[in-house]
Protein backbone atom coordinates (compact mmCIF):
# COMPACT_ATOMS: atom_id res chain seq x y z
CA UNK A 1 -40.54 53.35 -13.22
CA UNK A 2 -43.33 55.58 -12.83
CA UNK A 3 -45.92 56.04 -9.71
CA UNK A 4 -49.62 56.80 -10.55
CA UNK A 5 -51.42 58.31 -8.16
CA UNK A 6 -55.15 58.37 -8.56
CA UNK A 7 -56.86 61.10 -5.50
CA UNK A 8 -60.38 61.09 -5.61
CA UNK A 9 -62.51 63.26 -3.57
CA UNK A 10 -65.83 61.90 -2.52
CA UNK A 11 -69.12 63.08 -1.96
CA UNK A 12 -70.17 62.63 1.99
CA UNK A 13 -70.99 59.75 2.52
CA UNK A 14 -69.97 58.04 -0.62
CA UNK A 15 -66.60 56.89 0.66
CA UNK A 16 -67.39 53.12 1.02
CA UNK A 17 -69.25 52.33 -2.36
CA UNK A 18 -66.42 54.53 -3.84
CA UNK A 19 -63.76 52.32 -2.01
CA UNK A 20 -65.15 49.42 -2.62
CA UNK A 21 -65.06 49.66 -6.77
CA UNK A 22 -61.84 50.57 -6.26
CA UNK A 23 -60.50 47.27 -4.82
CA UNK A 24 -62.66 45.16 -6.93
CA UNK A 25 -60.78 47.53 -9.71
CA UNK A 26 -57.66 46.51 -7.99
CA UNK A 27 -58.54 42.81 -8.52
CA UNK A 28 -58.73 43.31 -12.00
CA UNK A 29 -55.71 45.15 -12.43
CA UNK A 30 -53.50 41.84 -11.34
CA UNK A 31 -56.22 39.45 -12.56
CA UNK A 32 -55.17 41.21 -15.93
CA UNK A 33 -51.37 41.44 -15.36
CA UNK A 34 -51.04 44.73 -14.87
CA UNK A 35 -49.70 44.70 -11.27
CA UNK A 36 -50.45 45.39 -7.34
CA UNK A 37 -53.26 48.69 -6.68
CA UNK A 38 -53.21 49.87 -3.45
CA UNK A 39 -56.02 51.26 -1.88
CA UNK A 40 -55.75 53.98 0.81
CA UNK A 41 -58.33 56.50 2.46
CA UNK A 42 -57.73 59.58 4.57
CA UNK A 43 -56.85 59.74 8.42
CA UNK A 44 -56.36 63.04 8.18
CA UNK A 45 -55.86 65.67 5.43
CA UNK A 46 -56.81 68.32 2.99
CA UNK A 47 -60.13 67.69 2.69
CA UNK A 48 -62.41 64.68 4.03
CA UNK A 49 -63.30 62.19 2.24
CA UNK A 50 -60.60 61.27 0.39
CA UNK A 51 -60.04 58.19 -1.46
CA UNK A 52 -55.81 57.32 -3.03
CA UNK A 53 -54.85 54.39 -5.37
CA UNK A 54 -51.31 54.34 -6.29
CA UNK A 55 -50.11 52.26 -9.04
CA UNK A 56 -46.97 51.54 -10.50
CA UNK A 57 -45.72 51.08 -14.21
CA UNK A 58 -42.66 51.22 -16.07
CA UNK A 59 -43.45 54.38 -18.71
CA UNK A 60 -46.08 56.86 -19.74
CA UNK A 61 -46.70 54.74 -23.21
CA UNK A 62 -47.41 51.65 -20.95
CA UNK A 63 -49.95 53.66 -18.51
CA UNK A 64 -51.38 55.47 -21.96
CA UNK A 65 -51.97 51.86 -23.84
CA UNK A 66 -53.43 51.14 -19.90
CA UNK A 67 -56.28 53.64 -20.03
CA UNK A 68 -56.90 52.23 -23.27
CA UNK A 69 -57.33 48.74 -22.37
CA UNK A 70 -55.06 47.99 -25.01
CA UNK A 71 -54.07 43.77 -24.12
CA UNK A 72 -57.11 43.70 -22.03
CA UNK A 73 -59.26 40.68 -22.76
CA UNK A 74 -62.95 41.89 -23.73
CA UNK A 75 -64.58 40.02 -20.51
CA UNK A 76 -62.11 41.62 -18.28
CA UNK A 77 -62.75 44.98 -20.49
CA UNK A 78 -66.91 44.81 -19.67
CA UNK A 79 -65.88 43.99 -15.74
CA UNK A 80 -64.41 47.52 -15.69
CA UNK A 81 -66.99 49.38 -17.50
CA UNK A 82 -69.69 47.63 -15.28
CA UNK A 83 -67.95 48.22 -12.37
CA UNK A 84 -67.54 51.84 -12.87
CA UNK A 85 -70.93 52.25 -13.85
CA UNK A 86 -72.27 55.37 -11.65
CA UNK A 87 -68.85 56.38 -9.83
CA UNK A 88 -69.33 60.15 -10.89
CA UNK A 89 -72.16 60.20 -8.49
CA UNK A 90 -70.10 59.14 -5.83
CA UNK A 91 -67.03 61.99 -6.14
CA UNK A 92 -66.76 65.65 -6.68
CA UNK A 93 -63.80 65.82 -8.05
CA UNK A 94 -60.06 63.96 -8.51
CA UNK A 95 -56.75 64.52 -10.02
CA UNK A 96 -54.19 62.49 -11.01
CA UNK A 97 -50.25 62.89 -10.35
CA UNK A 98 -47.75 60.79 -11.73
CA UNK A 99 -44.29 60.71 -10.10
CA UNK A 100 -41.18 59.25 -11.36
CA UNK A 101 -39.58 56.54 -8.91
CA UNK A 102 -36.29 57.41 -8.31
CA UNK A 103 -35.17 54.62 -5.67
């Protein structure tokens, strides 16, 4: 099993729009099957303005097929693209780490 863990750093000011496509993403991650999203921002940290998801999934070709929106009905397919509509204006940057779970 795999962790994916999504950091996104925001632009100031830009943390609540930014959060708040993130849970509507996280609805259609488990209206879609593909499991529980959560949602975190920063207490305290690196730098401000940070927004986390973290994900789980069992392999790399099951996160790959994922970002594909391979088994993703089409409806559920334009929900995404419409909801991420504009999100580069919101961040400055992001990364991505992926972690394996080891118990």
């Amino acid at each position: 099993m795999l962790l994916i863990r999504e950091i996104m750093y925001c632009k100031p000011g830009k943390v609540r729009p930014m959060v708040d496509k993130f849970l509507a993403m996280a609805k259609l991650n488990e209206k879609s099957g593909m499991g529980k999203m959560r949602v975190m921002t920063d207490f305290c940290g690196e730098q401000y303005w940070t927004i986390v998801s973290e994900f789980e999934v069992p392999s790399l070709q099951t996160f790959e097929e994922m970002m594909q929106g391979k088994g993703m009905p089409p409806d559920v397919m334009k929900e995404f693209e419409t909801l991420m509509t504009g999100y580069h204006d919101l961040v400055v940057k992001g990364r991505r780490e992926i972690f394996r779970i080891e118990g």
